[in-house]
C-alpha atoms as a PDB file:
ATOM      1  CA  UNK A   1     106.555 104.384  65.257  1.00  0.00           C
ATOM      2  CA  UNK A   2     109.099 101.788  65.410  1.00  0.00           C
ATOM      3  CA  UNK A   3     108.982  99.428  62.459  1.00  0.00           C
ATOM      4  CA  UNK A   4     110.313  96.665  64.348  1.00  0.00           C
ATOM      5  CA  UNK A   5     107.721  96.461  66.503  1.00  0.00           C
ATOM      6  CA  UNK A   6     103.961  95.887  66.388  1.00  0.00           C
ATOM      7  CA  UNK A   7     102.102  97.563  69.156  1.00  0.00           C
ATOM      8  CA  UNK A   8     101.626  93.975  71.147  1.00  0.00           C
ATOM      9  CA  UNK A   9     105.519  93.604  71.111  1.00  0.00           C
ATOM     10  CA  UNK A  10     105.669  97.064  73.488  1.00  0.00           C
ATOM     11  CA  UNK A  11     103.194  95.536  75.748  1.00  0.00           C
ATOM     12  CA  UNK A  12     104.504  92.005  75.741  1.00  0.00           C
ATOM     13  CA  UNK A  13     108.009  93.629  76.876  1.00  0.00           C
ATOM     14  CA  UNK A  14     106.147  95.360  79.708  1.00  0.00           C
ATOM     15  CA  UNK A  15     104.635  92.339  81.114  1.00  0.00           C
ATOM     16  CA  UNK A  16     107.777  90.564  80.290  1.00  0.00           C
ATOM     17  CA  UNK A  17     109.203  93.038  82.663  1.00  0.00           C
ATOM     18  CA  UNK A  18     107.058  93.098  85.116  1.00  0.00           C
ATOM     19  CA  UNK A  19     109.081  89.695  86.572  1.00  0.00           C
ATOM     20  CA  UNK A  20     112.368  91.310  86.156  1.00  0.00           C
ATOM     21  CA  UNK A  21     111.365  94.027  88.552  1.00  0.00           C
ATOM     22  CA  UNK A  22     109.959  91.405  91.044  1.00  0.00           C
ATOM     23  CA  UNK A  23     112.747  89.478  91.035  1.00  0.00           C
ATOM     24  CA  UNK A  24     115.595  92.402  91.789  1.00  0.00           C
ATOM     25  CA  UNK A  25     113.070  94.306  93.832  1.00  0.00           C
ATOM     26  CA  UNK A  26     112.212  91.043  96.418  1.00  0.00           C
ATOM     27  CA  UNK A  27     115.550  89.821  96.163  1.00  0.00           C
ATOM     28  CA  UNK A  28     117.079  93.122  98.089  1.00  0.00           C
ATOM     29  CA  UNK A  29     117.924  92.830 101.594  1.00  0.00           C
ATOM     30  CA  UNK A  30     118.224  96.049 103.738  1.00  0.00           C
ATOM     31  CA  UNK A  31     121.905  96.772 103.651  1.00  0.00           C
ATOM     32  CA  UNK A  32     121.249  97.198  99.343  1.00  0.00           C
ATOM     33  CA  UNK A  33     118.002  99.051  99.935  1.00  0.00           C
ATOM     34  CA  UNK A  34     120.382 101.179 101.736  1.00  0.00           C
ATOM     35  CA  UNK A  35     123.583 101.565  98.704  1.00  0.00           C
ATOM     36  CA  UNK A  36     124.334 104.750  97.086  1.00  0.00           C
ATOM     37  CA  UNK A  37     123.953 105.316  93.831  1.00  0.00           C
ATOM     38  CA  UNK A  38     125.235 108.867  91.785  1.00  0.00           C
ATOM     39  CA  UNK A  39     123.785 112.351  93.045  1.00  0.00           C
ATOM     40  CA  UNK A  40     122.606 111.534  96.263  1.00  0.00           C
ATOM     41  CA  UNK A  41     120.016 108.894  95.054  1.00  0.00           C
ATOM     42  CA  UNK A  42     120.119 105.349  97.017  1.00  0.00           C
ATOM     43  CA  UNK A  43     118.374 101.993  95.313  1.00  0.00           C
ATOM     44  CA  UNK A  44     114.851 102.807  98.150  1.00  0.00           C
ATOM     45  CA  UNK A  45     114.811 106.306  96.423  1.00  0.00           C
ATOM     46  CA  UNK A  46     115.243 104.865  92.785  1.00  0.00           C
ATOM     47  CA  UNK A  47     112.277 102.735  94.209  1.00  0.00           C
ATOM     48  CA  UNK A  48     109.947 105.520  95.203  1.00  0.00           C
ATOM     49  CA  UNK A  49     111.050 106.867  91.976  1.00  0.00           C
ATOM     50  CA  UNK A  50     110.105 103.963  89.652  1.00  0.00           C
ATOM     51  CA  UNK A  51     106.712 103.781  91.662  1.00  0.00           C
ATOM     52  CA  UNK A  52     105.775 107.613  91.127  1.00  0.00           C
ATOM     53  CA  UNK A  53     106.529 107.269  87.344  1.00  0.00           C
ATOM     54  CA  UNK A  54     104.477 104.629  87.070  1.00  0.00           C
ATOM     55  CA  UNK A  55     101.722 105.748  88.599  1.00  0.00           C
ATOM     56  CA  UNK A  56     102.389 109.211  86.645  1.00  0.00           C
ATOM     57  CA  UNK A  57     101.797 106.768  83.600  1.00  0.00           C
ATOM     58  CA  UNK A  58      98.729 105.161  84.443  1.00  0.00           C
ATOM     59  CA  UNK A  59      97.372 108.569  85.339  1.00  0.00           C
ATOM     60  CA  UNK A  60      98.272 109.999  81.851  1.00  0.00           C
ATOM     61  CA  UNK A  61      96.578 106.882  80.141  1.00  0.00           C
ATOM     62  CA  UNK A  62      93.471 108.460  82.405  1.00  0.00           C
ATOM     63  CA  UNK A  63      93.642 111.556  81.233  1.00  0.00           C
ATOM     64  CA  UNK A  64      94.054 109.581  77.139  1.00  0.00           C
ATOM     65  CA  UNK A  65      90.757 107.751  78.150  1.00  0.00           C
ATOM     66  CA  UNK A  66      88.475 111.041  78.852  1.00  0.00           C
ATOM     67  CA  UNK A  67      90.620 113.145  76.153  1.00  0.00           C
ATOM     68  CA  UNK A  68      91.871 111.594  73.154  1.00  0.00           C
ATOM     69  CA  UNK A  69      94.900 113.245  73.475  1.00  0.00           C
ATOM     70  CA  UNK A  70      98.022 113.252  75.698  1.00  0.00           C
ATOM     71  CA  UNK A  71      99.581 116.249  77.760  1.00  0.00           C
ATOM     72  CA  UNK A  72     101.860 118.556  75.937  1.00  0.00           C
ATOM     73  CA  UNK A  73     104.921 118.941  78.468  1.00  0.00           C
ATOM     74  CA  UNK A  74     107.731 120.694  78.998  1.00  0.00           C
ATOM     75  CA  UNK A  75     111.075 118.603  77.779  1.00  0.00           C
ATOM     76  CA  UNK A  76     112.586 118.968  81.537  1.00  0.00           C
ATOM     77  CA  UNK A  77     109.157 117.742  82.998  1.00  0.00           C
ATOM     78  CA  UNK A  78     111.159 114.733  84.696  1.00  0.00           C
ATOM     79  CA  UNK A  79     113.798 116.483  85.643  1.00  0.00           C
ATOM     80  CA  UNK A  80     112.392 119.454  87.896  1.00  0.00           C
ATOM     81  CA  UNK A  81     110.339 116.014  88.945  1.00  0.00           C
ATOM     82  CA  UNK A  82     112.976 114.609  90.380  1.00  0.00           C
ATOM     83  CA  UNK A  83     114.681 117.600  91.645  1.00  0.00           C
ATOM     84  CA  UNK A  84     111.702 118.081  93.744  1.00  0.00           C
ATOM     85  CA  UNK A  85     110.288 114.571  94.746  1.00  0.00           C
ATOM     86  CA  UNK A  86     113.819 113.204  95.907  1.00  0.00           C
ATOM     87  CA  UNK A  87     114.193 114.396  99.420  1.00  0.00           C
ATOM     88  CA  UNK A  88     110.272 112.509 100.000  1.00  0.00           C
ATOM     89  CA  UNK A  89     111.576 109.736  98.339  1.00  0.00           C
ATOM     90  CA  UNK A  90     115.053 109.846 100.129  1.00  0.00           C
ATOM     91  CA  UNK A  91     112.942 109.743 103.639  1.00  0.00           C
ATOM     92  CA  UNK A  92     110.497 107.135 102.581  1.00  0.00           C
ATOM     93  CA  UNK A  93     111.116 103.732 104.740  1.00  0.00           C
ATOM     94  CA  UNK A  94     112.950 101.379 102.336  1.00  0.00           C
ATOM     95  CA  UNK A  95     109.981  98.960 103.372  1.00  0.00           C
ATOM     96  CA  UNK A  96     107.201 101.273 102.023  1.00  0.00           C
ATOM     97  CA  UNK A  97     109.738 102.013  98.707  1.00  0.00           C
ATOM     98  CA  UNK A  98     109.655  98.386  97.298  1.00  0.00           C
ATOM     99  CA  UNK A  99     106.100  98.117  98.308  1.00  0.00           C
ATOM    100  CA  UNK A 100     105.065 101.019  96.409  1.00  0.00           C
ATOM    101  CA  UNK A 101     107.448 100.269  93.731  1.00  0.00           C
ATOM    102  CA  UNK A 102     106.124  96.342  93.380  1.00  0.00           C
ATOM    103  CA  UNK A 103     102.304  97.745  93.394  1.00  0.00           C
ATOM    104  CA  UNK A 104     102.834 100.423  90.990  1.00  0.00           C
ATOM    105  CA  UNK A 105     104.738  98.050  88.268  1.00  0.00           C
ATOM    106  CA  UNK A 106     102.020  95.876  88.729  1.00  0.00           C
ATOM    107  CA  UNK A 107      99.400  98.554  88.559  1.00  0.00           C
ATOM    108  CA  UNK A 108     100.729 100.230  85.579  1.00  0.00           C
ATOM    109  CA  UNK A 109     101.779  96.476  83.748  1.00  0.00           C
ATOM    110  CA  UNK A 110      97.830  95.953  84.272  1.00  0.00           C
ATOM    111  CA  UNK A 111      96.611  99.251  82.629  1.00  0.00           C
ATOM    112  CA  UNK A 112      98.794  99.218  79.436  1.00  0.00           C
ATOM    113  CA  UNK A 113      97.638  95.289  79.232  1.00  0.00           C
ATOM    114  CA  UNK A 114      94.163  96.893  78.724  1.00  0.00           C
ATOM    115  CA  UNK A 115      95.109  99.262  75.788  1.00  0.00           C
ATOM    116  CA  UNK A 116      93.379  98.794  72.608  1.00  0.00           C
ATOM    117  CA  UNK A 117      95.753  98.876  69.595  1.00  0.00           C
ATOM    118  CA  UNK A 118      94.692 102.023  68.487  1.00  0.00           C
ATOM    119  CA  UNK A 119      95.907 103.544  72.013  1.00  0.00           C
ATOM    120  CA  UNK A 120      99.545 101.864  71.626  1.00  0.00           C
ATOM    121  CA  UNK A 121      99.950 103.359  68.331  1.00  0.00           C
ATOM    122  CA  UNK A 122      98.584 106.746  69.545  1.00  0.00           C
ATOM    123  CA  UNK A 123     102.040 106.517  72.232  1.00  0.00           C
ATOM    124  CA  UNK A 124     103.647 105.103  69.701  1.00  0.00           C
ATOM    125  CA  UNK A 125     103.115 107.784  66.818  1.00  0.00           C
ATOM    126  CA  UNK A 126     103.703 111.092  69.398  1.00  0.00           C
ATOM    127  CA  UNK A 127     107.063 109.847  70.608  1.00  0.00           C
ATOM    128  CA  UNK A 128     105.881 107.872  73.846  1.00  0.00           C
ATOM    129  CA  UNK A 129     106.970 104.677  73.739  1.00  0.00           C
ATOM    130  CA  UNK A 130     107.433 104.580  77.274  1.00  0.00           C
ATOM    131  CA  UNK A 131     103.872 104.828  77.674  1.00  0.00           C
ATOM    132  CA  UNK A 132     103.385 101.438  76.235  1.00  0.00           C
ATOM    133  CA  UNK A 133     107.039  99.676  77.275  1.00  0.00           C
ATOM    134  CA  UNK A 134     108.093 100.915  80.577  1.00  0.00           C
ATOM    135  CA  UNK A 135     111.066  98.372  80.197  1.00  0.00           C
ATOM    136  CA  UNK A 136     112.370 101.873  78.798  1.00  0.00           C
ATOM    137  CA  UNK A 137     112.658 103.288  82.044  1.00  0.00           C
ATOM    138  CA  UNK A 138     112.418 100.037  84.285  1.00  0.00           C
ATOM    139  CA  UNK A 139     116.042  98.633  82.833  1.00  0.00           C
ATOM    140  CA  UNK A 140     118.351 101.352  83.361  1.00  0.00           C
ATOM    141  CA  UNK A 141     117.496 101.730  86.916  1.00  0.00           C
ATOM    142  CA  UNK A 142     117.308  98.402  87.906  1.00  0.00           C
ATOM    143  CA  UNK A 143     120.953  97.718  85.873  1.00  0.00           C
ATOM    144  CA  UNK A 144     121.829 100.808  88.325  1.00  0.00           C
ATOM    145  CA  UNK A 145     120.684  98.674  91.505  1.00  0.00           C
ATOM    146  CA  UNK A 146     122.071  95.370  90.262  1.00  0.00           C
ATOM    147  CA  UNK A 147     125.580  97.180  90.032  1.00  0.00           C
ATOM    148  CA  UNK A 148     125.320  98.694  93.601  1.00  0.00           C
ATOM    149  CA  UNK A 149     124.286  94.859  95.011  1.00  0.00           C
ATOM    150  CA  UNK A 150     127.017  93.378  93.063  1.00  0.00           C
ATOM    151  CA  UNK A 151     129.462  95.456  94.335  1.00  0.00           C
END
């Protein structure tokens, strides 16, 4: 665990942001929903994407609830993920892609807000500090679709 941190910081971050993904994802008009980004990915796919992590989140806090334990998985879980969810996410209307993504942030914000401090350091202590601070994997894709608007 980070010793930088308390367990409300991770949190904190994730509500924190929450707003930066509602302000990037309501500010994009169809023409960005529409701009490549590397591999085949556009910013509506990266979208979908976001949204199915974060709802693959919330349903691994679930599974922490009944358990007591997290999933074991594979190291290249996310990336035969990926591999196989991007043509649904490439055909997804760029409508349904923010709404999803904007729900599931939300969604997701709202279950780690309910953690107990015991549960963040749980995350925390097993390497899964994404669990708790989805900033992790919120910022580098939204710097990804701020570059394609800019450009």
């Amino acid at each position: 665990m980070s010793e930088s941190k308390n367990p409300i910081e991770y949190i904190q971050a994730t509500r924190a942001g929450l707003e930066r993904v509602r302000t990037i994802v309501t500010s994009l008009n169809p023409d960005s929903l529409r701009g490549a980004l590397e591999n085949e990915w556009t910013v509506s796919s990266m979208l979908a994407h976001l949204a199915f992590w974060d709802r693959w989140v919330e349903t691994r806090w679930d599974h922490f609830s009944r358990t007591g334990s997290f999933h074991e998985l594979p190291d290249d879980i996310t990336t035969l993920v990926n591999q196989a969810a991007l043509s649904h996410w490439l055909a997804l209307p760029s409508g349904e892609s923010v709404r999803l993504c904007l729900d599931s942030a939300s969604s997701v914000t709202s279950r780690i807000e309910q953690l107990s401090t015991d549960e963040v350091k749980a995350a925390l202590k097993t390497n899964r500090p994404a669990m708790v601070d989805r900033t992790l994997h919120w910022y580098p894709h939204l710097d990804e679709v701020e570059a394609v608007r800019t450009s």
